[in-house]
Protein backbone atom coordinates (compact mmCIF):
# COMPACT_ATOMS: atom_id res chain seq x y z
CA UNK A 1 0.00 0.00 0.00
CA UNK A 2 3.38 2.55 0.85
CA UNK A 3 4.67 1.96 -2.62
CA UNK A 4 1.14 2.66 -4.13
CA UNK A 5 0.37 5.52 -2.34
CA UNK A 6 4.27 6.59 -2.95
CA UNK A 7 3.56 6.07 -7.07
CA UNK A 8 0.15 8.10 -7.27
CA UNK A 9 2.24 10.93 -4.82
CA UNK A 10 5.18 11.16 -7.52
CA UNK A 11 2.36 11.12 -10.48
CA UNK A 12 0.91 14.25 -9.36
CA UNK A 13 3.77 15.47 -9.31
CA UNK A 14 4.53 14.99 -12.63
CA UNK A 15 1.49 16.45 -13.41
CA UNK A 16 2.18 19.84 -11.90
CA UNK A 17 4.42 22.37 -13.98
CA UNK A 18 5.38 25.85 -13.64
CA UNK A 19 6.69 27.32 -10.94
CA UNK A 20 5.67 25.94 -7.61
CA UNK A 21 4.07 22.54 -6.82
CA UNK A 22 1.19 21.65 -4.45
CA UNK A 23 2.42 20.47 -0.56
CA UNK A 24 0.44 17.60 -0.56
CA UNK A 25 0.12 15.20 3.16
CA UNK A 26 -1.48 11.99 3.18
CA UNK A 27 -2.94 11.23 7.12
CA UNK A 28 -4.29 7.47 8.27
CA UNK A 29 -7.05 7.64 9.51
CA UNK A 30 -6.13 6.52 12.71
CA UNK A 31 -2.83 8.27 12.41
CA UNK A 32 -1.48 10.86 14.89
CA UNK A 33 -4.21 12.92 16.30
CA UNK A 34 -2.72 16.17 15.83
CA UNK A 35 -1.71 16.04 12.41
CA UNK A 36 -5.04 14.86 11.58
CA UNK A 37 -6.65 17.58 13.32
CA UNK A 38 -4.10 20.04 11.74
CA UNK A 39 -5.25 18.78 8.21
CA UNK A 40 -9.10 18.70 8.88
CA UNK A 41 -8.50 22.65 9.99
CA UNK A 42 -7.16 23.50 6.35
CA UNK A 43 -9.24 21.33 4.24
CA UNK A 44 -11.69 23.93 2.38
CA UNK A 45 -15.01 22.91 0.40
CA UNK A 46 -15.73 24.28 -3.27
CA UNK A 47 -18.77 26.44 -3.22
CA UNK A 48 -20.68 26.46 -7.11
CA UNK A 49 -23.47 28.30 -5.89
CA UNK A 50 -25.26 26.15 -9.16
CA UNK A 51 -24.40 22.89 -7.96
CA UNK A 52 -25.82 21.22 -4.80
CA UNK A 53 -24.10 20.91 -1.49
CA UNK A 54 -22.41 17.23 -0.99
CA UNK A 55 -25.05 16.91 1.54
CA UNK A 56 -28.19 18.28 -0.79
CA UNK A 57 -26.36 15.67 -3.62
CA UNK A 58 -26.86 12.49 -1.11
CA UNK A 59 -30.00 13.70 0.04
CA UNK A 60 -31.82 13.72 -4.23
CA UNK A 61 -29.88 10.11 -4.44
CA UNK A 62 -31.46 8.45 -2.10
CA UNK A 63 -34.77 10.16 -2.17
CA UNK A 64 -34.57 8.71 -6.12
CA UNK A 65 -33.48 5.23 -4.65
CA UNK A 66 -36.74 5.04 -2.41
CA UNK A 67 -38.75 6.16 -4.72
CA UNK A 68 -37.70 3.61 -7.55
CA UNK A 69 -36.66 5.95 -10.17
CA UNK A 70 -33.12 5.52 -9.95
């Protein structure tokens, strides 16, 4: 699972060009507590003011999925 995670670190890498790369962290979840809480501070959510919230989006799916028109 290391080297895995390792591979798809170093491919976004790659991916990013110009002058400064992403600082990118990868936490367990049951990893240390304070780095965990130190990432959950800085993690942001897009707002698209025409898209539903993650919430609203799970709340349509599974109102379709009880109602059978899924």
């Amino acid at each position: 699972l290391n080297f895995r995670v390792a591979r798809i670190m170093r491919r976004l890498s790659d991916l990013c060009h110009g002058l400064w790369r992403p600082v990118t962290f990868v936490a367990k979840e049951d990893g240390e507590p304070v780095i965990r809480l130190m990432l959950a501070q800085r993690l942001i959510e897009d707002m698209d003011t025409s898209a539903p919230s993650y919430q609203q989006f799970l709340g349509q799916l599974r109102d379709k999925v009880n109602r059978g028109s899924f």
